[in-house]
N, C-alpha and C. Protein backbone atom coordinates (compact mmCIF):
# COMPACT_ATOMS: atom_id res chain seq x y z
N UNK A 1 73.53 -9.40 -20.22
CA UNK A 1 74.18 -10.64 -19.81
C UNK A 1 74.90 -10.39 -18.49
N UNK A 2 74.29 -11.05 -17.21
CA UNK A 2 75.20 -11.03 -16.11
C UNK A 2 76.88 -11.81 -16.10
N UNK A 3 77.75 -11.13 -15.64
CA UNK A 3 79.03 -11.51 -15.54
C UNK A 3 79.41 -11.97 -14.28
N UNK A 4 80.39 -13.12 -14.35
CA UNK A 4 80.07 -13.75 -12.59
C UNK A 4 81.92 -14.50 -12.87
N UNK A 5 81.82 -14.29 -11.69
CA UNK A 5 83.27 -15.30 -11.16
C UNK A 5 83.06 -16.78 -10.45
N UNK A 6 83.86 -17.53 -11.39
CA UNK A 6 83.86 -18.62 -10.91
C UNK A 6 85.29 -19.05 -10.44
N UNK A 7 84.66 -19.61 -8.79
CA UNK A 7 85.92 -19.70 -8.28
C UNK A 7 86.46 -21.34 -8.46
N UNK A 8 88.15 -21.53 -8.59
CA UNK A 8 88.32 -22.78 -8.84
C UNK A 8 87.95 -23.81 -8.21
N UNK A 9 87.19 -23.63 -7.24
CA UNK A 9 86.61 -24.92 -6.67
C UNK A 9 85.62 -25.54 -7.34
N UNK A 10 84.85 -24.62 -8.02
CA UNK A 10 83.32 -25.01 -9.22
C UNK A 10 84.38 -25.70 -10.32
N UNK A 11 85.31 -25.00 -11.25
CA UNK A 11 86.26 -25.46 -12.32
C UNK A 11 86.25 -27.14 -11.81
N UNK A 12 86.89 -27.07 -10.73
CA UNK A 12 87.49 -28.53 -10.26
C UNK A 12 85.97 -29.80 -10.27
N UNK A 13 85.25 -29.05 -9.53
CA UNK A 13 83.91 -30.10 -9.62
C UNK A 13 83.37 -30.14 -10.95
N UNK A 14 83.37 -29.19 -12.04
CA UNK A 14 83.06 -29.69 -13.31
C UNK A 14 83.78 -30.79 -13.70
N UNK A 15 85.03 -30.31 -14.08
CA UNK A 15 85.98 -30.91 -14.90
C UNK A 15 86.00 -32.79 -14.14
N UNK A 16 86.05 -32.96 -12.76
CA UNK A 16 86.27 -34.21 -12.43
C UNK A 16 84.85 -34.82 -12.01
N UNK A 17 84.27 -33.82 -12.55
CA UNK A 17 82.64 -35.13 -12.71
C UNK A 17 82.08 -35.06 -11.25
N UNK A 18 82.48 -34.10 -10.26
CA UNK A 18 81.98 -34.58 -8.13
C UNK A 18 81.30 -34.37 -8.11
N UNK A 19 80.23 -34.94 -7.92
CA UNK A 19 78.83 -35.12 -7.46
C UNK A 19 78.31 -34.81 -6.12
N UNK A 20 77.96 -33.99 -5.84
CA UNK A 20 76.45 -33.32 -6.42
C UNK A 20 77.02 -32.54 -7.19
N UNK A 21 77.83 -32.12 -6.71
CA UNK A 21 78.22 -30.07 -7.46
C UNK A 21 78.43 -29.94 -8.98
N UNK A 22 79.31 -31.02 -10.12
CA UNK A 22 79.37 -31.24 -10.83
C UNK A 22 78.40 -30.90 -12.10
N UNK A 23 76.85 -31.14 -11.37
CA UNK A 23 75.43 -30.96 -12.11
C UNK A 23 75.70 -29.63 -11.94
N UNK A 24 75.36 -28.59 -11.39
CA UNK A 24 75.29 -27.34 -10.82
C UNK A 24 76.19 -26.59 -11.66
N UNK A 25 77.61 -27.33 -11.68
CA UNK A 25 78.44 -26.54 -12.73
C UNK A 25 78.36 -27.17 -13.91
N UNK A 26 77.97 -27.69 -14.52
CA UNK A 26 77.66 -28.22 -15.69
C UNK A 26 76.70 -27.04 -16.44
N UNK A 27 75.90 -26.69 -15.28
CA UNK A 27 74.48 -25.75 -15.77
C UNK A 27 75.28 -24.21 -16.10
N UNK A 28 76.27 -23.99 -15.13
CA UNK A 28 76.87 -22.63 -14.90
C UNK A 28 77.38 -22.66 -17.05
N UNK A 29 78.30 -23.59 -16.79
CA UNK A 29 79.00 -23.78 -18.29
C UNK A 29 78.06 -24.02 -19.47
N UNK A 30 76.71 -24.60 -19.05
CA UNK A 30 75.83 -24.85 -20.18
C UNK A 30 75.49 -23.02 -21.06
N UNK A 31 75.33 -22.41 -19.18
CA UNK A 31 74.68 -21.06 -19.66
C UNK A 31 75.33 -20.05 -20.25
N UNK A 32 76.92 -20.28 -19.76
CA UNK A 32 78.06 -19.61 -20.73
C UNK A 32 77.82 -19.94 -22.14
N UNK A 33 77.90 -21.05 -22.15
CA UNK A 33 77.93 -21.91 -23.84
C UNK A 33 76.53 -21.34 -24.77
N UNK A 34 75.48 -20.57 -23.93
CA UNK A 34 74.27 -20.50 -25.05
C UNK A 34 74.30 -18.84 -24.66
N UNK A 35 75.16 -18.13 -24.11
CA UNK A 35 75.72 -16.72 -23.98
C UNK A 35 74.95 -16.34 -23.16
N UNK A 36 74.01 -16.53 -22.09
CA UNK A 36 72.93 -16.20 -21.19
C UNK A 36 74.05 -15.57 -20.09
N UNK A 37 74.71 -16.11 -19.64
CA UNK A 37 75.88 -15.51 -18.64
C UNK A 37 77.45 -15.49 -19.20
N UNK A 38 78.13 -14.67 -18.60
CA UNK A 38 79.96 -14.85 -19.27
C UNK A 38 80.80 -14.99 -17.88
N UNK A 39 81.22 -16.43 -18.43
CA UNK A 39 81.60 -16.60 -16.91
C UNK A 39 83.34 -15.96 -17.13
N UNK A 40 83.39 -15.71 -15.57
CA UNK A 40 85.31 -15.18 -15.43
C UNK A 40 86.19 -16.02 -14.61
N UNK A 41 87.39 -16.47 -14.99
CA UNK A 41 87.88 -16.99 -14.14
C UNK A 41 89.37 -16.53 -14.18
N UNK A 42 90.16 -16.99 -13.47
CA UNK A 42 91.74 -16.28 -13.11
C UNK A 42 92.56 -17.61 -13.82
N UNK A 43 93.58 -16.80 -14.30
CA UNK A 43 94.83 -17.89 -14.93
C UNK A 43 95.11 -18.86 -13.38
N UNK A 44 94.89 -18.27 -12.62
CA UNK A 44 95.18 -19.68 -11.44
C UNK A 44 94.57 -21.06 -11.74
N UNK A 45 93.30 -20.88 -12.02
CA UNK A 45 92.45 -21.44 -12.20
C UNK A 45 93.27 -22.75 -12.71
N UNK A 46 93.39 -22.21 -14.16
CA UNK A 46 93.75 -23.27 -15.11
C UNK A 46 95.24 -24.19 -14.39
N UNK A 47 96.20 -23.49 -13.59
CA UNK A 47 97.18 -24.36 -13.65
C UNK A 47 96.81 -25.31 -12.11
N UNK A 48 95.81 -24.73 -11.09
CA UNK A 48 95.52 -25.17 -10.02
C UNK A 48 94.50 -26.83 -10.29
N UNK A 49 93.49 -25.99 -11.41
CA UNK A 49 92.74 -27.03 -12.31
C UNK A 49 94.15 -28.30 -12.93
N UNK A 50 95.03 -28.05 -13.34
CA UNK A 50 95.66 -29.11 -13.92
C UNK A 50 96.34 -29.92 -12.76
N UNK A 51 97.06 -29.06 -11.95
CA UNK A 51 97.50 -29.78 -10.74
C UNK A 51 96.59 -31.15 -10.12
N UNK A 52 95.52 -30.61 -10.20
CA UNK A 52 93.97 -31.92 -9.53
C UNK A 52 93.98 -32.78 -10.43
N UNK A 53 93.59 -32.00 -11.41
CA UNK A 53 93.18 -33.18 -12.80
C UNK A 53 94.74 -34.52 -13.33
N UNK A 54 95.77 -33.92 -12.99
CA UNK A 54 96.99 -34.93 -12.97
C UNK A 54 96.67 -36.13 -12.55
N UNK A 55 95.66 -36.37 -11.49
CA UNK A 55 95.51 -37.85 -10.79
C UNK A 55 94.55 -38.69 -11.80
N UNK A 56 93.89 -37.72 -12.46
CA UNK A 56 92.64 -38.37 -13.39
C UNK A 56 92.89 -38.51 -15.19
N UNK A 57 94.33 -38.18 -15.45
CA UNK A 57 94.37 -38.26 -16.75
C UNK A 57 95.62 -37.99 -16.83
N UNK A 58 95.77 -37.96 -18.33
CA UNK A 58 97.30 -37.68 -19.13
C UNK A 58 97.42 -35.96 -19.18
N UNK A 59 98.26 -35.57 -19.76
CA UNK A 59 98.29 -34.25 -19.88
C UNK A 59 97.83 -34.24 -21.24
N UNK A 60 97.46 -34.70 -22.40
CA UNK A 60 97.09 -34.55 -23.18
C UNK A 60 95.77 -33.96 -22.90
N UNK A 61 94.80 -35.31 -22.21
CA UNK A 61 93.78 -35.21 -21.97
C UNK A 61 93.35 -33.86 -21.21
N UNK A 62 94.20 -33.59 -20.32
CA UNK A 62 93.90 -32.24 -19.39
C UNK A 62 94.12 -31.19 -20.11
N UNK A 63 94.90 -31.04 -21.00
CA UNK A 63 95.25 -29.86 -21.64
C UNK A 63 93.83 -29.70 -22.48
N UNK A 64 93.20 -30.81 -23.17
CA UNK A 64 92.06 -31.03 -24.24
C UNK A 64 90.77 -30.44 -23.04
N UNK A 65 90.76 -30.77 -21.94
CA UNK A 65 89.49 -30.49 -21.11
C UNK A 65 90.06 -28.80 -21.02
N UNK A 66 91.41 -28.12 -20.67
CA UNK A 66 91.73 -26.83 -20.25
C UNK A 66 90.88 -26.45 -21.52
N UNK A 67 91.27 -26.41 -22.99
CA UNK A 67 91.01 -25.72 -24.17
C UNK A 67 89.82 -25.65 -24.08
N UNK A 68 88.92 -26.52 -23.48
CA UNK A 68 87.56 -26.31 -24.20
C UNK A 68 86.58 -25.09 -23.30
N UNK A 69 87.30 -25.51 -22.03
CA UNK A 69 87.04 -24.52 -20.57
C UNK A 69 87.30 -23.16 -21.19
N UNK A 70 88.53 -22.26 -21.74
CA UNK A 70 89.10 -21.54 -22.16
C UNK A 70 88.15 -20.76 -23.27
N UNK A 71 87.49 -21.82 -24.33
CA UNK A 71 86.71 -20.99 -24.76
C UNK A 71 85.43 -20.62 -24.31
N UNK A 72 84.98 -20.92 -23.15
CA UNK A 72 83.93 -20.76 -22.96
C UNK A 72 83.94 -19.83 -21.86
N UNK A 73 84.99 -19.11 -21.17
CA UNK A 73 85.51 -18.28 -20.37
C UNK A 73 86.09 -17.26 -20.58
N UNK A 74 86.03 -15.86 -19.92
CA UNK A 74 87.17 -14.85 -20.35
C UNK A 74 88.49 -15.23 -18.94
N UNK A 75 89.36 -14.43 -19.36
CA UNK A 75 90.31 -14.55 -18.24
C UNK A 75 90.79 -13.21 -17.47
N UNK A 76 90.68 -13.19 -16.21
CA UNK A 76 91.07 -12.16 -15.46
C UNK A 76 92.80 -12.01 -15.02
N UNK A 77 93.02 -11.44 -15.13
CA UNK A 77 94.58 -11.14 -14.76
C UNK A 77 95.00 -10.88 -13.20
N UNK A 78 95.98 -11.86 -12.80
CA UNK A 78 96.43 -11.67 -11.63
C UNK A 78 97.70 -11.02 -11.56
N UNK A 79 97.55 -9.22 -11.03
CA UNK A 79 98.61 -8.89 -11.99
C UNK A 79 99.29 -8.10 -10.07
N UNK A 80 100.13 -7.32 -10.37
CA UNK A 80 100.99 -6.82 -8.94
C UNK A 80 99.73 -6.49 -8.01
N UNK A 81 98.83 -5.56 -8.33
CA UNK A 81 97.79 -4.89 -7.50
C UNK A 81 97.23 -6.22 -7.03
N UNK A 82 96.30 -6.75 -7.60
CA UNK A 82 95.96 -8.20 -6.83
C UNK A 82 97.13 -8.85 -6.07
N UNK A 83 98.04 -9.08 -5.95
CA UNK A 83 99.00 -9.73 -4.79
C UNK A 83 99.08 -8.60 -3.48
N UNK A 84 99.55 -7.52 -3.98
CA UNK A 84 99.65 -6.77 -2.97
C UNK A 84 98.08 -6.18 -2.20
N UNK A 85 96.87 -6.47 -2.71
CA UNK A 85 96.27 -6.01 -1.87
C UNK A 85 95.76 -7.65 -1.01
N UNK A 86 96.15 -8.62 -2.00
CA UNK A 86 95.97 -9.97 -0.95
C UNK A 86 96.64 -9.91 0.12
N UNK A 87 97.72 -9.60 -0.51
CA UNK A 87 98.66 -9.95 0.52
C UNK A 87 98.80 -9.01 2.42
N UNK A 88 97.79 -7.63 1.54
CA UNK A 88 97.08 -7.12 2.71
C UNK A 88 95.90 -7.33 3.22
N UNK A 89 95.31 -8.11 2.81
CA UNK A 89 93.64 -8.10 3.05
C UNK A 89 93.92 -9.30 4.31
N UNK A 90 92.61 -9.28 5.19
CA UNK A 90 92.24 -10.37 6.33
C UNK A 90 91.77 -11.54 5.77
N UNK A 91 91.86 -11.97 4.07
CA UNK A 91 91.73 -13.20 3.54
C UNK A 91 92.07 -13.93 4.72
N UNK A 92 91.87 -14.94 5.02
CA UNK A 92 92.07 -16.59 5.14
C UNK A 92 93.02 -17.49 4.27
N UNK A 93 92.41 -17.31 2.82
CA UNK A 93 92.81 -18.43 2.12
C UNK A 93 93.22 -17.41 0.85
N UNK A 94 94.64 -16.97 0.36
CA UNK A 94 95.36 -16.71 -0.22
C UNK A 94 95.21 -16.47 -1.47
N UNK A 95 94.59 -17.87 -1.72
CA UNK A 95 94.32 -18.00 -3.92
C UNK A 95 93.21 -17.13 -3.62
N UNK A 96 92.01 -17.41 -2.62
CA UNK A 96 90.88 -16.94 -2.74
C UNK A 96 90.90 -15.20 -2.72
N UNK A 97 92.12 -14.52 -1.84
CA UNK A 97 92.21 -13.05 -2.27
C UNK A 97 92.50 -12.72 -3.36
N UNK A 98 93.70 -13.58 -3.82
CA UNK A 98 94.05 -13.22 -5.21
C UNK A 98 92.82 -13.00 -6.17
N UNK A 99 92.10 -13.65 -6.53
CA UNK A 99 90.91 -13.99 -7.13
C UNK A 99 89.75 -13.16 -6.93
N UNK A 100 89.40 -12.71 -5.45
CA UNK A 100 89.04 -11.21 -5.04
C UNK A 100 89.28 -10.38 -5.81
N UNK A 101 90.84 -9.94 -5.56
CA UNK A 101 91.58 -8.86 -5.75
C UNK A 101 91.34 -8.46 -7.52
N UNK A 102 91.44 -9.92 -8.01
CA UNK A 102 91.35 -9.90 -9.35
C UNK A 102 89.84 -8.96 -9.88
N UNK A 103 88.90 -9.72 -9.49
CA UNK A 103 87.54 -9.38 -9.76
C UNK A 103 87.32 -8.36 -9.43
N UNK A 104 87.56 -7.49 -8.22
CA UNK A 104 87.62 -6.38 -8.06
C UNK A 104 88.33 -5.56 -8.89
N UNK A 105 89.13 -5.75 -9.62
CA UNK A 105 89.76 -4.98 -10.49
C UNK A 105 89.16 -4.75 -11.47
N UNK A 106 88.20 -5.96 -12.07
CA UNK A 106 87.64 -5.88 -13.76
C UNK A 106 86.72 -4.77 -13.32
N UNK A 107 85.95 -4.94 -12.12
CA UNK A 107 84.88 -3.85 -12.07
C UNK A 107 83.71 -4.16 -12.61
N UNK A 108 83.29 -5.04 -13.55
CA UNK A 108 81.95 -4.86 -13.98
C UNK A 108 81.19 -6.42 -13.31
N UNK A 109 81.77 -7.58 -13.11
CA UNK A 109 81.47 -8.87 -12.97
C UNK A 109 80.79 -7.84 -11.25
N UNK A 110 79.33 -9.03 -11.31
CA UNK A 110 78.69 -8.93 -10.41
C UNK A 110 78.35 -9.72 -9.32
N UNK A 111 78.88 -11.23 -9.20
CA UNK A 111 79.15 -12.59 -8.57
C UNK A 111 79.57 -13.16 -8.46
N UNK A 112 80.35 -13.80 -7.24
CA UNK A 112 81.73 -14.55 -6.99
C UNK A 112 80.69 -16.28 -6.94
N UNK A 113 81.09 -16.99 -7.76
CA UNK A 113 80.51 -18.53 -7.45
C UNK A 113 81.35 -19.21 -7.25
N UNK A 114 81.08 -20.15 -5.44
CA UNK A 114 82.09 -20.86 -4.82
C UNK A 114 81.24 -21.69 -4.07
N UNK A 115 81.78 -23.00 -3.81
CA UNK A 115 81.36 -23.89 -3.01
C UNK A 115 81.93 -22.80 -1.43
N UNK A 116 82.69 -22.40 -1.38
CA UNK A 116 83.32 -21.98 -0.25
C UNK A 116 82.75 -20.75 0.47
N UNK A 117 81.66 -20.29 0.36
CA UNK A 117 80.87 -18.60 0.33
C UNK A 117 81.95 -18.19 1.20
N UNK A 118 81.98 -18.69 2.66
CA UNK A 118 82.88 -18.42 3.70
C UNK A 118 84.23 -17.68 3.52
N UNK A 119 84.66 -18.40 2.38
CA UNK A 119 85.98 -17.70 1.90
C UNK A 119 86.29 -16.49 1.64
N UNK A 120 84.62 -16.01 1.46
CA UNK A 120 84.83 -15.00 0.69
C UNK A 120 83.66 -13.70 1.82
N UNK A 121 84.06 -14.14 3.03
CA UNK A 121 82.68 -13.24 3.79
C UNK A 121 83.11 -11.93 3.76
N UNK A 122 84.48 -11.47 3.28
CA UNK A 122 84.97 -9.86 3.78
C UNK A 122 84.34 -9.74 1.77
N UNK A 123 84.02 -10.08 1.15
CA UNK A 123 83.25 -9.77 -0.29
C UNK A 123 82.60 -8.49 -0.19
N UNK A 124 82.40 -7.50 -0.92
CA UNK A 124 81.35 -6.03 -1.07
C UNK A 124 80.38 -6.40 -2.32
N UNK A 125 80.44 -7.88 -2.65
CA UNK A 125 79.40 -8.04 -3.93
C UNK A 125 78.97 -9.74 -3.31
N UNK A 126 77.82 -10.17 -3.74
CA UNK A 126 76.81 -11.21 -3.81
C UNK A 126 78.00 -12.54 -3.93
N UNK A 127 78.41 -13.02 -3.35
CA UNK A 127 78.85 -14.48 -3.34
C UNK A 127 77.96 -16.24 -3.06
N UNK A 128 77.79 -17.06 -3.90
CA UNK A 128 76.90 -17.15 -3.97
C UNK A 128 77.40 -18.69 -4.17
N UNK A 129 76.73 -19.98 -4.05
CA UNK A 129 77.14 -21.30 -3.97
C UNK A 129 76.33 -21.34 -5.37
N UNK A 130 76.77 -21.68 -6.37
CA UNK A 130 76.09 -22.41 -7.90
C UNK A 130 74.81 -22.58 -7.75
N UNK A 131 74.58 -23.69 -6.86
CA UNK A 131 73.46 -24.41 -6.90
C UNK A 131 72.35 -23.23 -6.34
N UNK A 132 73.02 -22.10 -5.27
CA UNK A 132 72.25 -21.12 -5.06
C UNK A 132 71.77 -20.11 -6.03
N UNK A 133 73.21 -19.90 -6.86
CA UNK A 133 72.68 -19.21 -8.25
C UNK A 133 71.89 -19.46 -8.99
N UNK A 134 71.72 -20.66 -9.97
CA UNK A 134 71.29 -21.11 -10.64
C UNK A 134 69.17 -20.88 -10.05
N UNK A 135 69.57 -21.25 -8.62
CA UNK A 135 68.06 -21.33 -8.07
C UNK A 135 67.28 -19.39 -8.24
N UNK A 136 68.07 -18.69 -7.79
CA UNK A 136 67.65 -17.21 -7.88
C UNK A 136 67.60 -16.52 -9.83
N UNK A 137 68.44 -17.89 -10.64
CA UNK A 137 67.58 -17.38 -11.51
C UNK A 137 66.43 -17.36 -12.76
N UNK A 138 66.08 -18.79 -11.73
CA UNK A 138 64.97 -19.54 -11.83
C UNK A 138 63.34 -18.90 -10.97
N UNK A 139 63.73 -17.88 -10.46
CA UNK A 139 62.74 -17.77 -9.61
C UNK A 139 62.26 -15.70 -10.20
């Protein structure tokens, strides 16, 4: 089973339905759900995910979409080492080192999935847009 990171920008296009990308992560979560892949994501995730989702629902409701996300995910820890090497790295975009930093830590996950590849060009592993994934492993 390949292990892959999903970065909160995919979370966000599931959960609020955005089209095109939405399909793409729908497939990512389908393939978690029938154990073909295990997807990873960072506790950021979830509270960055609720922050968005506030405009589109109650907190009931968001908390009910977090739980179901939750089981179908492991969680990576954003712990001192991830800040401090963000906080040294030539990142750009901040959450996105953290989230690096994170994945680099578990060691075994083999793919960062982001609408954003760019974010992630200083990466030493395969970063990859969903819709690109999904296509390489179809082929």
């Amino acid at each position: 089973m390949q292990l892959v990171f999903v970065d909160t920008d995919v979370l966000i296009d599931f959960l609020t339905n955005r089209e095109p990308f939405s399909s793409f992560a729908a497939e990512l979560f389908s393939l978690a759900e029938q154990k073909e892949i295990s997807i990873y994501i960072t506790s950021l995730s979830f509270s960055n995910a609720y922050y968005v989702l506030r405009k589109f629902g109650t907190h009931e409701k968001i908390i009910s979409k977090l739980k179901e996300i939750r089981l179908l995910t492991k969680l990576l820890e954003v712990n001192k080492t991830s800040v401090d090497l963000a906080l040294a790295s030539n990142f750009n975009d901040f959450e996105d080192a953290l989230q690096y930093y994170s994945v680099i830590q578990h060691g075994k996950i083999t793919t960062i999935l982001t609408k954003n590849t760019k974010d992630y060009r200083h990466s030493d592993f395969p970063v990859l847009t969903p819709e690109t994934y999904l296509k390489s492993r179809n082929t």
